[in-house]
N, C-alpha and C. Protein backbone atom coordinates (compact mmCIF):
# COMPACT_ATOMS: atom_id res chain seq x y z
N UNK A 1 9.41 -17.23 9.67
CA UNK A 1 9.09 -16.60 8.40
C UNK A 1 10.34 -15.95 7.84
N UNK A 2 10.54 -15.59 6.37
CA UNK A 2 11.45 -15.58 5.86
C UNK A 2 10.81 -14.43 5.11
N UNK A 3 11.80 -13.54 4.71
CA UNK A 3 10.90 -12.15 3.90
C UNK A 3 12.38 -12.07 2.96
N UNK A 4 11.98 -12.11 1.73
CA UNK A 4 12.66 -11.79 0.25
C UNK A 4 12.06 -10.43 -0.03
N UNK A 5 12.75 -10.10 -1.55
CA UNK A 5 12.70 -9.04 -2.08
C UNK A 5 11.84 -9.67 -3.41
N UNK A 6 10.39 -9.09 -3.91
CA UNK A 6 9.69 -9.72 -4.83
C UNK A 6 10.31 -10.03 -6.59
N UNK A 7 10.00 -10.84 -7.21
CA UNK A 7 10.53 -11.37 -8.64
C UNK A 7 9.81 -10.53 -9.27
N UNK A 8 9.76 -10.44 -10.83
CA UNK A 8 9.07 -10.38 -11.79
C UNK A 8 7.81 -11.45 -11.73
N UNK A 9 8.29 -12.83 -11.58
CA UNK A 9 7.48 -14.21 -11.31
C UNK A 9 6.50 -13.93 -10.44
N UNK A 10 6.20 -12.80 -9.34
CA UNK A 10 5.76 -12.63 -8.22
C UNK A 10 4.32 -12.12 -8.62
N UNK A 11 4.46 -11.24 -9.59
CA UNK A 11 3.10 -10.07 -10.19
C UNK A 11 2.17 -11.25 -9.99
N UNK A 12 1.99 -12.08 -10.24
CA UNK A 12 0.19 -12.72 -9.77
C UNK A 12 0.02 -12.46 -8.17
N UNK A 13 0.60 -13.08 -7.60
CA UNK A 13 0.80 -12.80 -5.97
C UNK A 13 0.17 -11.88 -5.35
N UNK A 14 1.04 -10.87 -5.58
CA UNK A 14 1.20 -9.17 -5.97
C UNK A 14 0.02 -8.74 -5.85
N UNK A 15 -0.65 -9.29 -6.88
CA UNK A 15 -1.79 -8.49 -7.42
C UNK A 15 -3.15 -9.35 -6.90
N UNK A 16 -3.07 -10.47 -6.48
CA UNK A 16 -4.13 -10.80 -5.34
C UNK A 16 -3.90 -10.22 -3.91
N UNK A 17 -2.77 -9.87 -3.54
CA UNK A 17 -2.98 -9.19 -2.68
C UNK A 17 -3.32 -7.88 -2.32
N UNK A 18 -2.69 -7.35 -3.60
CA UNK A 18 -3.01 -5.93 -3.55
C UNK A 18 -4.92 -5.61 -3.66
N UNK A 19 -5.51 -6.52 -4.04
CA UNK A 19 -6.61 -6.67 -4.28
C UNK A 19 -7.04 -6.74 -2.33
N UNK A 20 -6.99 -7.68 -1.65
CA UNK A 20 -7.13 -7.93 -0.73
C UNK A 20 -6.68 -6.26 0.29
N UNK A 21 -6.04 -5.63 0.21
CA UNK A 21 -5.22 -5.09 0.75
C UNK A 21 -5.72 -3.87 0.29
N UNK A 22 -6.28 -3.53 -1.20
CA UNK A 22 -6.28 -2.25 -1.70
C UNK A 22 -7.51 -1.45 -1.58
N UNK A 23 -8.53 -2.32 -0.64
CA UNK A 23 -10.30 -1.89 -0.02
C UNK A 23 -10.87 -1.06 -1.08
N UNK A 24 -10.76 -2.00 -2.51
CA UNK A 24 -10.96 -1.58 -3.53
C UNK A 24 -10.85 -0.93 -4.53
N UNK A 25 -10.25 -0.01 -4.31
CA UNK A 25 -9.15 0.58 -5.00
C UNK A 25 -8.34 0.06 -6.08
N UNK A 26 -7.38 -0.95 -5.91
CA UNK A 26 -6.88 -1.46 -7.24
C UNK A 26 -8.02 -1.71 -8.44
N UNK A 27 -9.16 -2.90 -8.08
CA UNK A 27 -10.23 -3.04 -8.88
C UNK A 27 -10.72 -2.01 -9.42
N UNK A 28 -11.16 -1.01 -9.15
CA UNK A 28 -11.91 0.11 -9.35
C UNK A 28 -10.55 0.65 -11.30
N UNK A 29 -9.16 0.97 -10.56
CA UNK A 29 -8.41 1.24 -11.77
C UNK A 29 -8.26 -0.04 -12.74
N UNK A 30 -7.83 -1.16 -12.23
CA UNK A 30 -8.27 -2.36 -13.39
C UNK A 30 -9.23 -2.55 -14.11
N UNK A 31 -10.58 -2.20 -13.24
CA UNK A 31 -11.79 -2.53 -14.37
C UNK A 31 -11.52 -1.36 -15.48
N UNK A 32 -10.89 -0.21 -15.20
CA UNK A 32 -10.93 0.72 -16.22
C UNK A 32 -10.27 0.37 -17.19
N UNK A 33 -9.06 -0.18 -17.00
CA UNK A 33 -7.90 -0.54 -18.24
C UNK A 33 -8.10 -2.06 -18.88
N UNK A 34 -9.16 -2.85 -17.87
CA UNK A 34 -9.41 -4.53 -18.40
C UNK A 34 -9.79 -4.17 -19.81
N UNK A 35 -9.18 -5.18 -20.58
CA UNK A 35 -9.54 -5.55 -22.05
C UNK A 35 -10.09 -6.72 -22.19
N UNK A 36 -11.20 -6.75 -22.62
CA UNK A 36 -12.15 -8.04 -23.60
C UNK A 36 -11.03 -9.23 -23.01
N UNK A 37 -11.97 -10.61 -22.42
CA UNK A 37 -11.08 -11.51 -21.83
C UNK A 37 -10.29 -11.42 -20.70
N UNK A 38 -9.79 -10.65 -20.13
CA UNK A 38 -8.94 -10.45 -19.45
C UNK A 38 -9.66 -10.46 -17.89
N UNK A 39 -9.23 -11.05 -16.61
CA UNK A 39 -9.56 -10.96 -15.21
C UNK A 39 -9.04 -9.90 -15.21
N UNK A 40 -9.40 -9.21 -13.62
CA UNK A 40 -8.86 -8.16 -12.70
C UNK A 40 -7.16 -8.66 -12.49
N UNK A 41 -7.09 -9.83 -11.79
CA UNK A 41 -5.97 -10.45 -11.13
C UNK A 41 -4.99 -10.22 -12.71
N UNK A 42 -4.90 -10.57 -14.13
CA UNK A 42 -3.90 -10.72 -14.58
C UNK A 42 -3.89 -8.68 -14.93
N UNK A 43 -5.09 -7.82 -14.90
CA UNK A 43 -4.43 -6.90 -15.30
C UNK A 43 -3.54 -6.36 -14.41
N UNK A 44 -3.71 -6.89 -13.38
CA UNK A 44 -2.93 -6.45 -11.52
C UNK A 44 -1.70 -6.77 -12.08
N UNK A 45 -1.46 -8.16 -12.67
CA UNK A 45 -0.26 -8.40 -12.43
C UNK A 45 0.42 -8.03 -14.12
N UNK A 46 -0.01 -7.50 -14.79
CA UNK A 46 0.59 -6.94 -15.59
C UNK A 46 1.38 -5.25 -14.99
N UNK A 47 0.03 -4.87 -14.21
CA UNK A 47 1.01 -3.46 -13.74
C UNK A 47 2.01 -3.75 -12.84
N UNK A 48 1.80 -4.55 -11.60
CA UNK A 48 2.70 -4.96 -11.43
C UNK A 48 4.12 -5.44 -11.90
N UNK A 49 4.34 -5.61 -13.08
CA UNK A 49 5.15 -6.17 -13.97
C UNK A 49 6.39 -4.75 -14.23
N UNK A 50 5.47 -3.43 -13.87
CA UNK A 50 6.29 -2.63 -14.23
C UNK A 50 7.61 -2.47 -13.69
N UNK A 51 8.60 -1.80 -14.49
CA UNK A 51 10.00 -1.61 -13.94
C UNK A 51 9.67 0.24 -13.85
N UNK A 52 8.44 0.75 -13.88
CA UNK A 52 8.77 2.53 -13.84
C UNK A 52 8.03 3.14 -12.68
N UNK A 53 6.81 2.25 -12.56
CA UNK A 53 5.63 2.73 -11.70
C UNK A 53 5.92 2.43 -10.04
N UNK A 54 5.63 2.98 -8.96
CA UNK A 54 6.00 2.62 -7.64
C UNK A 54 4.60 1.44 -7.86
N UNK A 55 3.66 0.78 -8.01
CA UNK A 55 2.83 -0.22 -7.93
C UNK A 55 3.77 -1.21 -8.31
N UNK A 56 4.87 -2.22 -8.22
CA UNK A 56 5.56 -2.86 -8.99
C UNK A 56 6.20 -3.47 -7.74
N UNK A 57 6.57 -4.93 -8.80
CA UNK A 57 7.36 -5.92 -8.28
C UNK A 57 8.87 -5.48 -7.13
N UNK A 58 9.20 -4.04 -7.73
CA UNK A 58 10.30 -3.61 -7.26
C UNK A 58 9.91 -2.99 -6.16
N UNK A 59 9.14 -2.78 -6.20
CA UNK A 59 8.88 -1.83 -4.35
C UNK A 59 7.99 -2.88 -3.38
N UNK A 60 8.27 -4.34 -3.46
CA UNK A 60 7.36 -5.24 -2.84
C UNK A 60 8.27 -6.38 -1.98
N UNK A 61 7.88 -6.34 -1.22
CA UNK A 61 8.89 -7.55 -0.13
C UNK A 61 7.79 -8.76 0.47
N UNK A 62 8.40 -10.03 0.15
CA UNK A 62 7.53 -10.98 0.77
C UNK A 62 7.81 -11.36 1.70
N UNK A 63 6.73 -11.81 2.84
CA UNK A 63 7.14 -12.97 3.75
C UNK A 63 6.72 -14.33 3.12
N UNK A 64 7.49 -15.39 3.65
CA UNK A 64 7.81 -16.32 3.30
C UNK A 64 7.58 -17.42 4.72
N UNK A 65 6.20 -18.61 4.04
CA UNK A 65 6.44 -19.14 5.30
C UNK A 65 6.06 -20.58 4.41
N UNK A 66 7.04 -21.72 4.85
CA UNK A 66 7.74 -22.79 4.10
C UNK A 66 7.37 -23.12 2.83
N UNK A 67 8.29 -21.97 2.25
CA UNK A 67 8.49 -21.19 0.97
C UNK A 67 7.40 -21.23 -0.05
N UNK A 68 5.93 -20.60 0.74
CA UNK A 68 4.83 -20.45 0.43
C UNK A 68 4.61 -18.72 0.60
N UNK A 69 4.02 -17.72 -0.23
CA UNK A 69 3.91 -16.48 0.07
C UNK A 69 2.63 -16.25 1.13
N UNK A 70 3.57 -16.04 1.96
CA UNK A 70 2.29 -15.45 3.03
C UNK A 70 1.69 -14.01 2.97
N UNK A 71 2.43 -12.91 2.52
CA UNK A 71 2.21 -11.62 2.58
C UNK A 71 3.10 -10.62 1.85
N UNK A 72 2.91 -9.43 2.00
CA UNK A 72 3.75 -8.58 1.16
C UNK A 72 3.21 -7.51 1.64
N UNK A 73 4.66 -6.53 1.33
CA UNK A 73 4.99 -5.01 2.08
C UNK A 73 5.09 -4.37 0.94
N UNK A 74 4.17 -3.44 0.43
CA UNK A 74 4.90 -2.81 -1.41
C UNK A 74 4.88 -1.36 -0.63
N UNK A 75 5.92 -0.66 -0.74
CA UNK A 75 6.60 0.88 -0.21
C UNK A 75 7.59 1.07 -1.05
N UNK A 76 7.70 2.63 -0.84
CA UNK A 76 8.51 3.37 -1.71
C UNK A 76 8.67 4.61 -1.46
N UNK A 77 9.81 5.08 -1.73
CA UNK A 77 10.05 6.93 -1.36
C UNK A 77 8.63 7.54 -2.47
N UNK A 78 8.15 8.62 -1.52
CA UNK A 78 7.20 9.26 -1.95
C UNK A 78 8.35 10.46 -3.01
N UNK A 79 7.81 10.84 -3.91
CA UNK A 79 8.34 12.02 -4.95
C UNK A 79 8.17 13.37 -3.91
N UNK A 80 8.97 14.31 -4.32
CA UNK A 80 9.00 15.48 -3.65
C UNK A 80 7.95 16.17 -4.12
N UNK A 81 7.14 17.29 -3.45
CA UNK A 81 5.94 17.74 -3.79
C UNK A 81 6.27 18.52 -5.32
N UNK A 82 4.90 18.15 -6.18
CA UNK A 82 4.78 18.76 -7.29
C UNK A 82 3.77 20.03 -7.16
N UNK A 83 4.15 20.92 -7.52
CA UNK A 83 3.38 22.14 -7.09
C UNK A 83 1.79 22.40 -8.12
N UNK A 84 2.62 21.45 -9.39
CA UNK A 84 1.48 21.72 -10.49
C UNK A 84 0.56 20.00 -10.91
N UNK A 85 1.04 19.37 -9.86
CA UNK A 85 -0.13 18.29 -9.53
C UNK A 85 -1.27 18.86 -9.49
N UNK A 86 -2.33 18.12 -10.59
CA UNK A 86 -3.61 18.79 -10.39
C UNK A 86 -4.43 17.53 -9.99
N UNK A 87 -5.39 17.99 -8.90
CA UNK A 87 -5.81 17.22 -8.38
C UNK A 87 -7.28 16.63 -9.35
N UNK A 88 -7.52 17.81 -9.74
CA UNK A 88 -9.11 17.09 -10.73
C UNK A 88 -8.27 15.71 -12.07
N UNK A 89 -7.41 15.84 -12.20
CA UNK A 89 -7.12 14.76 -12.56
C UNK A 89 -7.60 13.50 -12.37
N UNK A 90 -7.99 13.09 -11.31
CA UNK A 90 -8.06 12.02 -10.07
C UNK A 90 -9.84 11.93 -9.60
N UNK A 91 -10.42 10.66 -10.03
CA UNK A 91 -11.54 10.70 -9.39
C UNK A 91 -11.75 11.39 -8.05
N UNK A 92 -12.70 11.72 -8.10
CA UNK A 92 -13.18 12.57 -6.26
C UNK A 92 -12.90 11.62 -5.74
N UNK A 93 -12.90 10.62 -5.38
CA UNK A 93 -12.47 9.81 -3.95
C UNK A 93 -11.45 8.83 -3.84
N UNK A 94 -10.62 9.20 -5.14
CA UNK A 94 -8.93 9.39 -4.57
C UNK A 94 -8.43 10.46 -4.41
N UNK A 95 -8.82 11.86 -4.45
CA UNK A 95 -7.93 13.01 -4.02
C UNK A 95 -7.84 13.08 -2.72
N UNK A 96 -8.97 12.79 -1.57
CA UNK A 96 -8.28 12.74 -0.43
C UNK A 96 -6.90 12.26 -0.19
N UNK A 97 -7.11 10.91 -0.39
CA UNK A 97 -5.42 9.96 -0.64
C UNK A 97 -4.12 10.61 -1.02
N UNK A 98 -4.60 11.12 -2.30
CA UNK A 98 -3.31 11.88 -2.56
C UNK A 98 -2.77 13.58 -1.90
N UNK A 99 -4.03 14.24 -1.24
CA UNK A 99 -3.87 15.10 -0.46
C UNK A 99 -3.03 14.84 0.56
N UNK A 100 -3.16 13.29 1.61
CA UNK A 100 -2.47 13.23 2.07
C UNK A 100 -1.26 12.07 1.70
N UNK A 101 -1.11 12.14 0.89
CA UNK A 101 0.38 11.85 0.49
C UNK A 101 0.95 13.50 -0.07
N UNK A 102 0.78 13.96 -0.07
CA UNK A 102 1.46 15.67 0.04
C UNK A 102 1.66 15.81 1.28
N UNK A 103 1.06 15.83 1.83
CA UNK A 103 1.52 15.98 3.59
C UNK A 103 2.81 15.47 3.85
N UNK A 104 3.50 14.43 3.48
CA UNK A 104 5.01 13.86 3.46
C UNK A 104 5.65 13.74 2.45
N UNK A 105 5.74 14.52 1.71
CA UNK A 105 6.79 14.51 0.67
C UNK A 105 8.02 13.48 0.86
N UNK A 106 8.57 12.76 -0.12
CA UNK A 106 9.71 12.23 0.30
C UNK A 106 9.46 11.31 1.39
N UNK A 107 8.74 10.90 2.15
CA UNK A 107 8.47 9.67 3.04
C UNK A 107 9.04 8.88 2.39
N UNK A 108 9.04 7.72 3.57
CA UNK A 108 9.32 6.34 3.20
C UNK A 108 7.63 5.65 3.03
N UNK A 109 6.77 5.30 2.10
CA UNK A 109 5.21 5.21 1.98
C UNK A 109 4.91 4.04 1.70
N UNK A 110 4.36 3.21 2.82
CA UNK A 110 3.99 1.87 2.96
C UNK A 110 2.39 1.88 2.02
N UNK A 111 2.48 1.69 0.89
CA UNK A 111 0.88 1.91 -0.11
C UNK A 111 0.27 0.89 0.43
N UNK A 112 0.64 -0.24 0.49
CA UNK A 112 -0.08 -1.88 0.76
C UNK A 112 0.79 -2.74 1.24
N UNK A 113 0.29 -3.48 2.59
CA UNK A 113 0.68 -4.71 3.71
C UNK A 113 -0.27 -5.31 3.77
N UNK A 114 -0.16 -6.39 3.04
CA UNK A 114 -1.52 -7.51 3.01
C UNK A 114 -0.99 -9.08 3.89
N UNK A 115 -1.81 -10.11 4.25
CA UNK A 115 -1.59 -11.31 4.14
C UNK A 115 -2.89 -11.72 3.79
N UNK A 116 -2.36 -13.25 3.39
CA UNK A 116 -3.44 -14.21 3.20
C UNK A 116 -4.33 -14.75 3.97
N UNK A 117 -5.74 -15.11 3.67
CA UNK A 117 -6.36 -15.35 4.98
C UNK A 117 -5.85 -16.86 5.59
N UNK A 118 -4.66 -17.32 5.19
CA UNK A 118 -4.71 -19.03 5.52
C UNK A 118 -3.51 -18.93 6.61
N UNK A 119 -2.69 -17.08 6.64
CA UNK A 119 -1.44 -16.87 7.38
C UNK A 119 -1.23 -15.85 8.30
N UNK A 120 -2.84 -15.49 8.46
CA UNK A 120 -3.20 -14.24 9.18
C UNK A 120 -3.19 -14.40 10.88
N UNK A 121 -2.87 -13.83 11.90
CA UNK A 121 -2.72 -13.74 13.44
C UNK A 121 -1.84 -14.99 13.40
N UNK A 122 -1.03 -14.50 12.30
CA UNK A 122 0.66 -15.16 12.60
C UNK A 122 2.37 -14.56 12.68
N UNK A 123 1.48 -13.08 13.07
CA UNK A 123 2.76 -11.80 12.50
C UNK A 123 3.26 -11.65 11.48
N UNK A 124 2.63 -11.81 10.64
CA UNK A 124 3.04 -11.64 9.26
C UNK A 124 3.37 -10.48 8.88
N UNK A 125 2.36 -9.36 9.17
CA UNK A 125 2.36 -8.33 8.70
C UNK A 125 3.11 -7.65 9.83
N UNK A 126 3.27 -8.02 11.24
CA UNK A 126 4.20 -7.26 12.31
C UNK A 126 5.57 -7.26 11.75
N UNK A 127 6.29 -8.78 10.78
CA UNK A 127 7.45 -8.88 10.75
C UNK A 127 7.72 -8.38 9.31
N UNK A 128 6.52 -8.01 8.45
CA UNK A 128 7.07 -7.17 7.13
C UNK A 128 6.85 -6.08 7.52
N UNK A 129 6.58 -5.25 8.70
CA UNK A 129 6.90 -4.30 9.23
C UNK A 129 7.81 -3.82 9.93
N UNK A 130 8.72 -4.49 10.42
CA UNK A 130 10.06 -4.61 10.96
C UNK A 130 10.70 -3.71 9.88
N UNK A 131 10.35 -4.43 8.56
CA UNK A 131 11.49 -4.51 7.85
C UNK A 131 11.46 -2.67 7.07
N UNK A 132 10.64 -2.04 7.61
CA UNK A 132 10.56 -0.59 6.75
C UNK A 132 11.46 0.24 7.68
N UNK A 133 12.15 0.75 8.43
CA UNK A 133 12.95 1.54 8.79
C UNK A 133 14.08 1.29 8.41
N UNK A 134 14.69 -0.33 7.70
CA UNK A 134 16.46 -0.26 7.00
C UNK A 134 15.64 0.23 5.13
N UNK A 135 14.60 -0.34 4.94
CA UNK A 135 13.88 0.09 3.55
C UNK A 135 14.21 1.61 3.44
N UNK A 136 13.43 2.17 4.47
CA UNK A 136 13.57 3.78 3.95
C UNK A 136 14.60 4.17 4.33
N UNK A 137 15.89 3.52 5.06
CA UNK A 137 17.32 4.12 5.19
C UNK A 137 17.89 4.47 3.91
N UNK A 138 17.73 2.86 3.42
CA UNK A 138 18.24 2.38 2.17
C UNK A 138 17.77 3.95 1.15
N UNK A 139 16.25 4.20 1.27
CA UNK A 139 15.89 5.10 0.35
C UNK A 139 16.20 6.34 0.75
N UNK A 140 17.08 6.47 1.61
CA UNK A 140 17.25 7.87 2.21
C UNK A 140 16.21 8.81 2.57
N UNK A 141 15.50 8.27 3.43
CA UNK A 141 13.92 8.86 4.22
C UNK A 141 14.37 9.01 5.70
N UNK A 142 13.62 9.81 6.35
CA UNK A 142 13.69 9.66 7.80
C UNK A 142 12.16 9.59 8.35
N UNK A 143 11.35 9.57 7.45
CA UNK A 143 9.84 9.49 8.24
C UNK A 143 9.14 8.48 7.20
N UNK A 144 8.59 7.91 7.88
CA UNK A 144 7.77 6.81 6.85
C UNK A 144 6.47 7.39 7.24
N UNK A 145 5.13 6.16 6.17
CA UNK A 145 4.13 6.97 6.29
C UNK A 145 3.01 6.02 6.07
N UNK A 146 2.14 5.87 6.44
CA UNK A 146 0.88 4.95 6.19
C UNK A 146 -0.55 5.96 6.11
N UNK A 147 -1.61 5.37 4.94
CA UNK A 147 -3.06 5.96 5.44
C UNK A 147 -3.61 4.65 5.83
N UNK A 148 -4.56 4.73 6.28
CA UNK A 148 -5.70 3.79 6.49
C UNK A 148 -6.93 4.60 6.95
N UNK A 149 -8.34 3.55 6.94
CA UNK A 149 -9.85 4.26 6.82
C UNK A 149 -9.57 4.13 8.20
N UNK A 150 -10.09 4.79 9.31
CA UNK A 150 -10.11 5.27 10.20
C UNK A 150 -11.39 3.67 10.57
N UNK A 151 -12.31 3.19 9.66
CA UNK A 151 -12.92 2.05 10.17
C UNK A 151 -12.03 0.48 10.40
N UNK A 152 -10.77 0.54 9.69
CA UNK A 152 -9.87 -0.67 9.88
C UNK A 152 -9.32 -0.18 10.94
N UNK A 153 -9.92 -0.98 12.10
CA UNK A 153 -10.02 -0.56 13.29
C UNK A 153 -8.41 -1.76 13.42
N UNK A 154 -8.11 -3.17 13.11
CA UNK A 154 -7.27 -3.81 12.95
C UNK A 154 -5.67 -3.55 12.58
N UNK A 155 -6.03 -3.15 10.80
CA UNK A 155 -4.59 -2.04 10.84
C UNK A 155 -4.37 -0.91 11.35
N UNK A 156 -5.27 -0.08 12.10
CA UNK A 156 -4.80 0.98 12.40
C UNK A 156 -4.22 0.60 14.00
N UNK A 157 -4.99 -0.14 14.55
CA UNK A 157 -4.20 -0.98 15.83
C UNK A 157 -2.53 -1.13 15.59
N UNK A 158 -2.67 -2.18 14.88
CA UNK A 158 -1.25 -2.81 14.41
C UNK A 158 -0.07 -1.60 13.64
N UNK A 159 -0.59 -0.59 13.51
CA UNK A 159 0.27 0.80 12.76
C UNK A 159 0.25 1.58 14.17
N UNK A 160 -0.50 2.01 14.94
CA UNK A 160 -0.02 2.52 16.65
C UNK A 160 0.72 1.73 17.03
N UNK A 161 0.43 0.23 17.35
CA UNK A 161 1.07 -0.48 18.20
C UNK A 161 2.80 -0.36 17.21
N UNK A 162 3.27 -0.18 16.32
CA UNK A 162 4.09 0.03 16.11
C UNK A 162 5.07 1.21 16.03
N UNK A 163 4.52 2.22 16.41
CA UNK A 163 4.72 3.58 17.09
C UNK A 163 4.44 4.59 15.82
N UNK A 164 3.24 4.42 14.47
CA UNK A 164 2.77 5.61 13.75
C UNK A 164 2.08 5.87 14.77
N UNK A 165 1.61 7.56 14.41
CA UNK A 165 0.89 8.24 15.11
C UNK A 165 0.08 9.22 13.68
N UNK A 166 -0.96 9.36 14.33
CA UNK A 166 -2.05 10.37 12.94
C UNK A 166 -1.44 11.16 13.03
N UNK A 167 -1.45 11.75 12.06
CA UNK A 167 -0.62 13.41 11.66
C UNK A 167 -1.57 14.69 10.87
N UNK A 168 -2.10 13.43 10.47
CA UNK A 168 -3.18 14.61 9.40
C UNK A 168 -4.68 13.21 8.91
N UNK A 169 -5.70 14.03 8.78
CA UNK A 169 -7.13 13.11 8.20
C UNK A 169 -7.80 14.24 6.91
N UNK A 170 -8.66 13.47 6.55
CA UNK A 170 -9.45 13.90 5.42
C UNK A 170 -10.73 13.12 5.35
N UNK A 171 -11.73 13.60 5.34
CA UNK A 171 -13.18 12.74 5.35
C UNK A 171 -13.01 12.02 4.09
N UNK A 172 -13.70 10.66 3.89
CA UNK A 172 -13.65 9.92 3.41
C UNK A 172 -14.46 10.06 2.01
N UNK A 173 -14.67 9.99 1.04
CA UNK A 173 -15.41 10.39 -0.09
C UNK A 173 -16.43 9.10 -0.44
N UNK A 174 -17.45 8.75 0.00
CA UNK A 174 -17.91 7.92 -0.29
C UNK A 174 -18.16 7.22 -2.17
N UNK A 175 -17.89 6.10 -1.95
CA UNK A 175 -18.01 5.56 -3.65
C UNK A 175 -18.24 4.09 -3.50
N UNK A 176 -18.98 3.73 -4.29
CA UNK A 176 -18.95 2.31 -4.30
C UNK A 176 -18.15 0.88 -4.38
N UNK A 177 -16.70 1.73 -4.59
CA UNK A 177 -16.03 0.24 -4.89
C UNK A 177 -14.80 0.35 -3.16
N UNK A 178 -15.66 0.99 -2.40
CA UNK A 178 -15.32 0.38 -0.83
C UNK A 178 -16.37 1.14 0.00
N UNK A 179 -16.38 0.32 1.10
CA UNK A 179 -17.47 0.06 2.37
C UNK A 179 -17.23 1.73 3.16
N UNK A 180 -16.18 2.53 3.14
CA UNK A 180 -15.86 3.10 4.01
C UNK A 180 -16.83 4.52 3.84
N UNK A 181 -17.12 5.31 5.04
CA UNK A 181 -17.59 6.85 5.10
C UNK A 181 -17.02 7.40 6.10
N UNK A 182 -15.81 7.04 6.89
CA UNK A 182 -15.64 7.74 8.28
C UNK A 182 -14.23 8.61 7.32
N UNK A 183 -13.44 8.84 8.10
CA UNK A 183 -11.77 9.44 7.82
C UNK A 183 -10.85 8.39 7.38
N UNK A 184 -9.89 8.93 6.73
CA UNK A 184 -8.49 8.79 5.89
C UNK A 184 -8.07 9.34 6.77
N UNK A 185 -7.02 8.49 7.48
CA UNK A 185 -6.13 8.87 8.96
C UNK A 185 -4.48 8.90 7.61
N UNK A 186 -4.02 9.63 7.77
CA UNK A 186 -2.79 9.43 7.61
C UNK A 186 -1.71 9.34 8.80
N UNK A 187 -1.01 7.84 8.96
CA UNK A 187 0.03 7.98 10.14
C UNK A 187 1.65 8.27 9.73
N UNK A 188 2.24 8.62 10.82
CA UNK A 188 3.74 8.85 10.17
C UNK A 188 4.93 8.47 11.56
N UNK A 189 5.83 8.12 11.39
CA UNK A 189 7.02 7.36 12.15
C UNK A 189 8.29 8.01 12.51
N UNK A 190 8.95 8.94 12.49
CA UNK A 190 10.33 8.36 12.23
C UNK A 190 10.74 7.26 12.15
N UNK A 191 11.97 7.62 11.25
CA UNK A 191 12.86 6.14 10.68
C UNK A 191 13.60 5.92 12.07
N UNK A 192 13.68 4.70 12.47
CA UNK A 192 14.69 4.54 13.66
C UNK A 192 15.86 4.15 13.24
C-alpha cells in the first residue's frame, strides 16, 4: 500500500468515507446545509473542498492500493483552547465531542480513519496510522488524540493496540442519527 497526501479531485472519496467513518455525524450536518437536488455525498464533498476548515482535502492522507483508494486518515492540530467557546452553540450530542477535544488543546487529532469495505483486514488503517507521529511532528504536537464510542469495540482495539490509552470519557448523548448510548472514550499518545 502506498499512502499520498489527498487532491482537491479527492472530495468525493473523502466524503464517502467520512460518511462511513463519521457513525453519523457528517449526515446529520449535511442534511442540514443539503439544497433542493443535491445528495449527502456531493454536499460532503463540497466541504471537503475547503482550503479553511480542518474537514478538508488538506488534512486527509490516502492509502493507496493498485492506485485504487483504499482509505483515509483526515487529522489536524487541534486550536488552542478558546475560553469563550460556547458550547450551546452545538446540538446536545455533539458537545460531549467537543468537551473532549478541550481536554487536548493543540493535539495532533485524528477526526476520521476509515476504509472501504472491499480493503478492510488488510492494514489499511494500521498503516495510515503509522503515518500520524511524523504528521503531528510536522504540526508541531507532541500528543495526538482520538475519540471513539466506547461500543466500536474494533477501533478502539486497533487505537490500544497502537499504544492510545483513555484519558478522559463523557456519556454518550443519545440521538438518532447513530446507534450508540455507552461512552465517548477519548484516547491520547505521545508523539514518538
Amino acid at each position: 500500500m502506498d499512502i499520498r497526501k489527498a487532491t482537491r479531485t479527492d472530495c468525493p472519496a473523502i466524503a464517502e468515507l467520512a460518511l462511513m467513518a463519521g457513525e453519523g455525524i457528517p449526515a446529520y450536518f449535511w442534511e442540514e446545509s443539503r439544497k433542493e437536488g443535491q445528495t449527502l455525498l456531493e454536499v460532503g464533498a463540497l466541504n471537503a473542498a475547503s482550503d479553511t476548515e480542518n474537514y478538508s482535502w488538506r488534512n486527509t492522507h490516502l492509502g493507496m492500493i493498485d492506485d485504487a483508494i483504499a482509505g483515509m486518515l483526515l487529522a489536524y492540530r487541534l486550536p488552542a483552547a478558546d475560553p469563550n467557546e460556547d458550547l450551546e452553540e452545538y446540538p446536545a450530542f455533539i458537545r460531549p465531542l467537543i468537551e473532549l477535544e478541550w481536554c487536548v488543546p493543540e493535539s495532533f487529532y485524528i477526526n476520521m480513519l476509515a476504509t472501504y469495505p472491499a480493503y478492510r483486514n488488510r492494514s489499511v488503517g494500521t498503516r495510515l496510522m503509522e503515518q500520524v507521529d511524523s504528521l503531528a511532528r510536522a504540526a508541531g504536537c507532541t500528543l495526538s488524540s482520538i475519540e471513539v464510542f466506547d461500543e466500536n469495540t474494533g477501533a478502539l482495539r486497533l487505537y490500544q493496540r497502537l499504544g492510545y490509552e483513555v484519558i478522559e470519557q463523557r456519556p454518550v448523548i443519545p440521538h438518532a442519527c447513530h446507534p450508540y448510548t455507552g461512552e465517548i472514550l477519548l484516547l491520547a499518545r505521545a508523539v514518538g
